[in-house]
C-alpha atoms as a PDB file:
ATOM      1  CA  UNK A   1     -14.457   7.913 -10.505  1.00  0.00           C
ATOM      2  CA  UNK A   2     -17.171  10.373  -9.277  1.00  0.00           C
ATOM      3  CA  UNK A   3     -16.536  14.324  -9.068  1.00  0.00           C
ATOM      4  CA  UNK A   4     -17.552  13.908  -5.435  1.00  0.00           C
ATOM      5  CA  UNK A   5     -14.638  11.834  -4.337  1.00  0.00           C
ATOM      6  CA  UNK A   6     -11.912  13.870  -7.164  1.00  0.00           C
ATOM      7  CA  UNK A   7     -10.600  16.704  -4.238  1.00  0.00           C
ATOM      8  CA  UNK A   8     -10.377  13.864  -1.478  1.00  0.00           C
ATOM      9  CA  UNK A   9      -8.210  11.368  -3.803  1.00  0.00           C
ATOM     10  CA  UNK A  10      -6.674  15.242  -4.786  1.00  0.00           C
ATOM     11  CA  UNK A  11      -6.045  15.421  -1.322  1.00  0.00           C
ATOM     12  CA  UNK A  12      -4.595  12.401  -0.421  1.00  0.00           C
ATOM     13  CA  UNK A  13      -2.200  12.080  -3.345  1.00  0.00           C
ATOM     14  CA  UNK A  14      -0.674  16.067  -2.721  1.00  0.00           C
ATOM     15  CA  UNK A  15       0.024  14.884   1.174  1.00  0.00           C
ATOM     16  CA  UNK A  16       1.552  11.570  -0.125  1.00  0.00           C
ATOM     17  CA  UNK A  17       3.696  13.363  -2.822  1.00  0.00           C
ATOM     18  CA  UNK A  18       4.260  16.691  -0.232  1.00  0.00           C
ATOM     19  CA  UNK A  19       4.910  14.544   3.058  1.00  0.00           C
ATOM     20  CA  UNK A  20       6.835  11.735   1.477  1.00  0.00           C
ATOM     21  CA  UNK A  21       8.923  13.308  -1.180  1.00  0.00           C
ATOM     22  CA  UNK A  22       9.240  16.853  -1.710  1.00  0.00           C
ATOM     23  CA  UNK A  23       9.293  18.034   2.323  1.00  0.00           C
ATOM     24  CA  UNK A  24      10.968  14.762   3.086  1.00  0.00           C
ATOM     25  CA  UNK A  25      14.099  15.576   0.400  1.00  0.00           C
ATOM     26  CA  UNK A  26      13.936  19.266   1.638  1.00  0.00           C
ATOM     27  CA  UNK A  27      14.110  18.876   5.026  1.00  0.00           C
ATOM     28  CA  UNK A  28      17.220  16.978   4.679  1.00  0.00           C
ATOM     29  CA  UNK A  29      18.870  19.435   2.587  1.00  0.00           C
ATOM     30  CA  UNK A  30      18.250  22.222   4.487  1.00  0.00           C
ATOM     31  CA  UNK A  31      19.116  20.572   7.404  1.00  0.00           C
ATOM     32  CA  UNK A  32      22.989  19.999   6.479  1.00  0.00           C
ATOM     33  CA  UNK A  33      23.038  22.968   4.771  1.00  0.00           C
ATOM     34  CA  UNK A  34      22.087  24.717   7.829  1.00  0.00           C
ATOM     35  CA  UNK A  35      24.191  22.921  10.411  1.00  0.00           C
ATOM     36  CA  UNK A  36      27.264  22.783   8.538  1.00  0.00           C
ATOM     37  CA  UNK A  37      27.006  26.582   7.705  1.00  0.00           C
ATOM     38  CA  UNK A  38      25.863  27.986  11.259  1.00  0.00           C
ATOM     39  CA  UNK A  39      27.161  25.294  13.478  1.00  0.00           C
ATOM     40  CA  UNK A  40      30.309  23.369  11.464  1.00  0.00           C
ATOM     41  CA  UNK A  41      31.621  26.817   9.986  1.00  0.00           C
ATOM     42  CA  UNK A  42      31.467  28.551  13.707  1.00  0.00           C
ATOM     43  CA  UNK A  43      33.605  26.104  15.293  1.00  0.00           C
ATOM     44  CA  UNK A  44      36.829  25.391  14.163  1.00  0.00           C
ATOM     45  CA  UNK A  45      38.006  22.019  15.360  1.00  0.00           C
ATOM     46  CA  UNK A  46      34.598  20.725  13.690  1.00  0.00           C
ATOM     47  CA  UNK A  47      35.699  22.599  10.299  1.00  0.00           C
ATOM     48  CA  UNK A  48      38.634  20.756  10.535  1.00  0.00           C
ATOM     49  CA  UNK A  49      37.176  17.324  10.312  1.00  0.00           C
ATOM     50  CA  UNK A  50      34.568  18.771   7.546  1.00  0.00           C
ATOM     51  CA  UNK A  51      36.630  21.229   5.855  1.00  0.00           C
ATOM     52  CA  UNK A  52      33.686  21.319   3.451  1.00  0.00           C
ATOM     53  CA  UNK A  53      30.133  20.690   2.122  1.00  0.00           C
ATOM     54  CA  UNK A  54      30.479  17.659   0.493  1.00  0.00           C
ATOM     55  CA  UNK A  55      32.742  15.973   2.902  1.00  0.00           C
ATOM     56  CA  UNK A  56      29.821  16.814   5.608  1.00  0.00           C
ATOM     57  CA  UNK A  57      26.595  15.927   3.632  1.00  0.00           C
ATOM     58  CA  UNK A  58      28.426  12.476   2.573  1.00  0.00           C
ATOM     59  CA  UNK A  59      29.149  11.583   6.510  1.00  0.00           C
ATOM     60  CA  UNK A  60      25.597  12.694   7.426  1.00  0.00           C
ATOM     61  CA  UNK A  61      23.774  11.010   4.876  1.00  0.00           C
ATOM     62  CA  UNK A  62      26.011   7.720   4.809  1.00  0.00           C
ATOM     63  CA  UNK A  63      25.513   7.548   8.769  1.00  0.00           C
ATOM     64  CA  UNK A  64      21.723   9.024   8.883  1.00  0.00           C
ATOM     65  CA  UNK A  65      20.599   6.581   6.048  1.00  0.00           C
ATOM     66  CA  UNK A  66      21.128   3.153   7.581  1.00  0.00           C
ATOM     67  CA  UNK A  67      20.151   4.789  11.122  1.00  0.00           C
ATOM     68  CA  UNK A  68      16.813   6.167   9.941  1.00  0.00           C
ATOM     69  CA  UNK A  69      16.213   2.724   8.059  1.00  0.00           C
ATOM     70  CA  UNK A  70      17.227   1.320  11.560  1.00  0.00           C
ATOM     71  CA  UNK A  71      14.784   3.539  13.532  1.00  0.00           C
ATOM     72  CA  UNK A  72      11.839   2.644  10.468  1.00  0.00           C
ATOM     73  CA  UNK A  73      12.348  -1.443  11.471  1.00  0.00           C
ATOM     74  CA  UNK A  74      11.872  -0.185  15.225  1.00  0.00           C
ATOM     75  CA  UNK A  75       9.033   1.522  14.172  1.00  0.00           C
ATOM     76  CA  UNK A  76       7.606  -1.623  12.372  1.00  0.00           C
ATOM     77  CA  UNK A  77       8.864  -4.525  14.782  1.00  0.00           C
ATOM     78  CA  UNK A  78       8.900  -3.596  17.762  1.00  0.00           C
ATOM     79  CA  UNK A  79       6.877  -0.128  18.582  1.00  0.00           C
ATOM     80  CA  UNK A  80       3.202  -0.511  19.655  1.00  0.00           C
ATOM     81  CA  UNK A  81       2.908   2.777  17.610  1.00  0.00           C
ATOM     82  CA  UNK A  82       2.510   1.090  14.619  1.00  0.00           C
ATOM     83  CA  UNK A  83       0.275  -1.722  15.298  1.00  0.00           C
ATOM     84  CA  UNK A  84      -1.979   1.174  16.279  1.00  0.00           C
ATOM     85  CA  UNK A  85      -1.380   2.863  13.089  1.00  0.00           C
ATOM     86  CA  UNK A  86      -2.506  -0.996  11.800  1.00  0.00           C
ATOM     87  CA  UNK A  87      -6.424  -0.977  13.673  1.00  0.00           C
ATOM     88  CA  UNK A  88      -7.057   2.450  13.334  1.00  0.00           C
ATOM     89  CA  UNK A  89      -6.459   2.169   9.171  1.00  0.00           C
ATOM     90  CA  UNK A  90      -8.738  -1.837  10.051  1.00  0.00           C
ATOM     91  CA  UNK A  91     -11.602   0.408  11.652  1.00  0.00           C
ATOM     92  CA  UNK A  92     -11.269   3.056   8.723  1.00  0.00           C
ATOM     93  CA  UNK A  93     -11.534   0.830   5.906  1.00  0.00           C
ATOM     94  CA  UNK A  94     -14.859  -0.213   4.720  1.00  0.00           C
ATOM     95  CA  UNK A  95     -13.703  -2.962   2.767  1.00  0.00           C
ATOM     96  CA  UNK A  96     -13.206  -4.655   6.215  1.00  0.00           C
ATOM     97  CA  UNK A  97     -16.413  -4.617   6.339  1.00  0.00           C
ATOM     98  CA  UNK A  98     -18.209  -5.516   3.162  1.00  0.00           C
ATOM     99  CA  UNK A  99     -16.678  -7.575  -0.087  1.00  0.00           C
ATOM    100  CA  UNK A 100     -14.137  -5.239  -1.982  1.00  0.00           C
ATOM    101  CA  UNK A 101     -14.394  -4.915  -5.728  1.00  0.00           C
ATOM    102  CA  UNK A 102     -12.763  -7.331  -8.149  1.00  0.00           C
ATOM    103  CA  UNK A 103     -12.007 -11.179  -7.735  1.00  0.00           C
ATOM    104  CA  UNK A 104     -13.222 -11.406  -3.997  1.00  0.00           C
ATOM    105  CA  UNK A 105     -16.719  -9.710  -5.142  1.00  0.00           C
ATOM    106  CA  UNK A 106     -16.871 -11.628  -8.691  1.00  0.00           C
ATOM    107  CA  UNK A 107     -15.620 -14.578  -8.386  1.00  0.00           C
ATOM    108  CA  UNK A 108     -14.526 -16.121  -4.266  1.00  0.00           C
ATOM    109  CA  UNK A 109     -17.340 -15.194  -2.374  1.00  0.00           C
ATOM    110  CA  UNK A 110     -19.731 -16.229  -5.340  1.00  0.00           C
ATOM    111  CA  UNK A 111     -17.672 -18.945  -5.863  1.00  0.00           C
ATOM    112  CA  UNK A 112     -18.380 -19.936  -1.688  1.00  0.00           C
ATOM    113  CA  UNK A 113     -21.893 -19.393  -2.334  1.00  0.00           C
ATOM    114  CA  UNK A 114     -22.051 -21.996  -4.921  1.00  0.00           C
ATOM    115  CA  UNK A 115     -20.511 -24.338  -3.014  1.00  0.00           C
ATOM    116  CA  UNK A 116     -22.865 -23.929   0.039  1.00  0.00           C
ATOM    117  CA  UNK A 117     -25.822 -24.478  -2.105  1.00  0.00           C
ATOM    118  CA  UNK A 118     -24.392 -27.693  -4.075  1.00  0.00           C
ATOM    119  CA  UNK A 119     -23.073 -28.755  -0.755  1.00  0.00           C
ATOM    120  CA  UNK A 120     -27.130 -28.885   0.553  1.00  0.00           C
ATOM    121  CA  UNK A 121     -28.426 -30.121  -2.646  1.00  0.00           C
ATOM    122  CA  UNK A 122     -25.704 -32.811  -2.421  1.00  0.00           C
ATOM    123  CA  UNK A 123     -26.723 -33.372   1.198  1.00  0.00           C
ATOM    124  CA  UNK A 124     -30.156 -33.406   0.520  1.00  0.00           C
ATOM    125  CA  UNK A 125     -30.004 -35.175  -2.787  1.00  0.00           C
ATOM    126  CA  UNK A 126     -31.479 -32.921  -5.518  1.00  0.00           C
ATOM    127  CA  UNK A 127     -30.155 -32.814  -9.278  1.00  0.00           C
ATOM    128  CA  UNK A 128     -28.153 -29.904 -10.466  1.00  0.00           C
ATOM    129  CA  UNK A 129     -30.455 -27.326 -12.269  1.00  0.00           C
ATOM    130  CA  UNK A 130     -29.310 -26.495 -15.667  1.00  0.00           C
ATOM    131  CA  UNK A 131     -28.685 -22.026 -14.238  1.00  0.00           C
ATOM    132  CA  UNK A 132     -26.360 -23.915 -11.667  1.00  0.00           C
ATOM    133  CA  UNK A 133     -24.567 -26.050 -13.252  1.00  0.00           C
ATOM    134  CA  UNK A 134     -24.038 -22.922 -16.233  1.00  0.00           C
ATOM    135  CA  UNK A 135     -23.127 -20.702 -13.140  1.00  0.00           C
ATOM    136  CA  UNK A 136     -20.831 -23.117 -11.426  1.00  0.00           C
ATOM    137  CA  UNK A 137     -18.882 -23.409 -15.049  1.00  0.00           C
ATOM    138  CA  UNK A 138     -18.725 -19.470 -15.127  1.00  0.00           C
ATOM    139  CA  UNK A 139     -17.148 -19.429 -11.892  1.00  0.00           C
ATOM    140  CA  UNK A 140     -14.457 -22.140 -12.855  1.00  0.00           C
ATOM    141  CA  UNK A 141     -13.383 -20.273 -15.775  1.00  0.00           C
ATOM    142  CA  UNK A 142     -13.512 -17.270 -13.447  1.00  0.00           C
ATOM    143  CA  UNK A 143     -11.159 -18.764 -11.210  1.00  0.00           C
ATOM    144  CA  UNK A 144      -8.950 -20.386 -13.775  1.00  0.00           C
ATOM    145  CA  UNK A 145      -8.608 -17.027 -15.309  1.00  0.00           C
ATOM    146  CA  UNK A 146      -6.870 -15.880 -11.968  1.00  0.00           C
ATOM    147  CA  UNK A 147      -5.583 -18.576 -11.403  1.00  0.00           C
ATOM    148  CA  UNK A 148      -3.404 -18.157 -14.416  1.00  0.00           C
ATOM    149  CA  UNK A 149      -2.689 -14.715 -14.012  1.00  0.00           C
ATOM    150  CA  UNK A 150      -5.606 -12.665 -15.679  1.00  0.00           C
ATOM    151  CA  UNK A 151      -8.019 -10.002 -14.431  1.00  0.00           C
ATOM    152  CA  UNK A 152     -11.587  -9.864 -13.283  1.00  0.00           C
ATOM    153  CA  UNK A 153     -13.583  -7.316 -13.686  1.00  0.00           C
ATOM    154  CA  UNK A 154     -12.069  -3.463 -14.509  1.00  0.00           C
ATOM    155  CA  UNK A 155      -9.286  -2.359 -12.363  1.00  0.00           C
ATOM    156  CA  UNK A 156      -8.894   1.265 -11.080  1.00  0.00           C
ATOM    157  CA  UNK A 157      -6.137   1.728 -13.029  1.00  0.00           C
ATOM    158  CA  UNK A 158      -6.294   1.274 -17.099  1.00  0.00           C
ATOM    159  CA  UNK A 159      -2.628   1.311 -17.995  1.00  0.00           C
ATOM    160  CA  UNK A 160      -2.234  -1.566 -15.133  1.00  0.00           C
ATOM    161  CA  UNK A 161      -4.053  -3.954 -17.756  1.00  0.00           C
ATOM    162  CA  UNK A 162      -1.351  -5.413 -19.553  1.00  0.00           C
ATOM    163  CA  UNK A 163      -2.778  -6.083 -23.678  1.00  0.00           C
END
């Protein structure tokens, strides 16, 4: 990884970690503390049916949990919002664009490649060279490395290599 791109992936991972967990965990808390003790504790018919804390946070967050995983489906299956959400990260991603790293860039599209270019010979008639016929072996072993579960090429994340 270049020192160029170290504050944007710096970036993105603090509003991953900031958005998603730490804000996320407390903005709930904050929330039933602050409705049980300036809108529960005020009124005493509620203060009966949450006569404390505990008994409140447990109702909110038994009922809020399956509701907000209710509202995320909505989100995801049904809402317009999201398939939006969908093309603009398409248009942003470059590797929409052009081959991305690892087995498509060493081994498929090569592997495609190959196949065009025997295909013609075949077509047209013409013995195998001995480079093509070595390359076409690389790319089988390539392929039946992934195919049985190994790794091409270095990923981005060493302790993801199992040894």
């Amino acid at each position: 990884m270049s020192v160029k791109k170290l504050p944007f992936r710096s970036w993105f991972y603090f509003r991953t970690g900031y958005a998603t967990y730490l804000v996320f965990i407390l903005a709930a808390l904050n929330m039933t503390v602050v409705v049980y003790y300036l809108a529960i504790k005020s009124v005493p018919a509620l203060e009966i049916i949450f006569p404390s804390y505990i008994i409140w946070a447990l109702t909110v967050f038994s009922g809020g949990v399956p509701l907000a995983i209710f509202l995320g489906w909505l989100h995801v299956k049904r809402s317009p919002a999201f398939r939006s959400e969908l093309d603009i990260h398409v248009e942003a991603n470059q590797y929409y664009y052009k081959l991305p790293p690892g087995f498509w860039k060493e081994v498929f599209a090569p592997t495609y490649l190959e196949l065009l270019r025997l295909n013609l010979k075949l077509l047209n008639k013409e013995p195998l060279s001995e480079e093509e016929e070595k390359s076409s072996k690389e790319l089988q072993k390539k392929l039946e490395d992934l195919i049985k579960g190994g790794y091409i090429g270095e990923p981005q994340i060493k302790g993801f290599v199992e040894k």
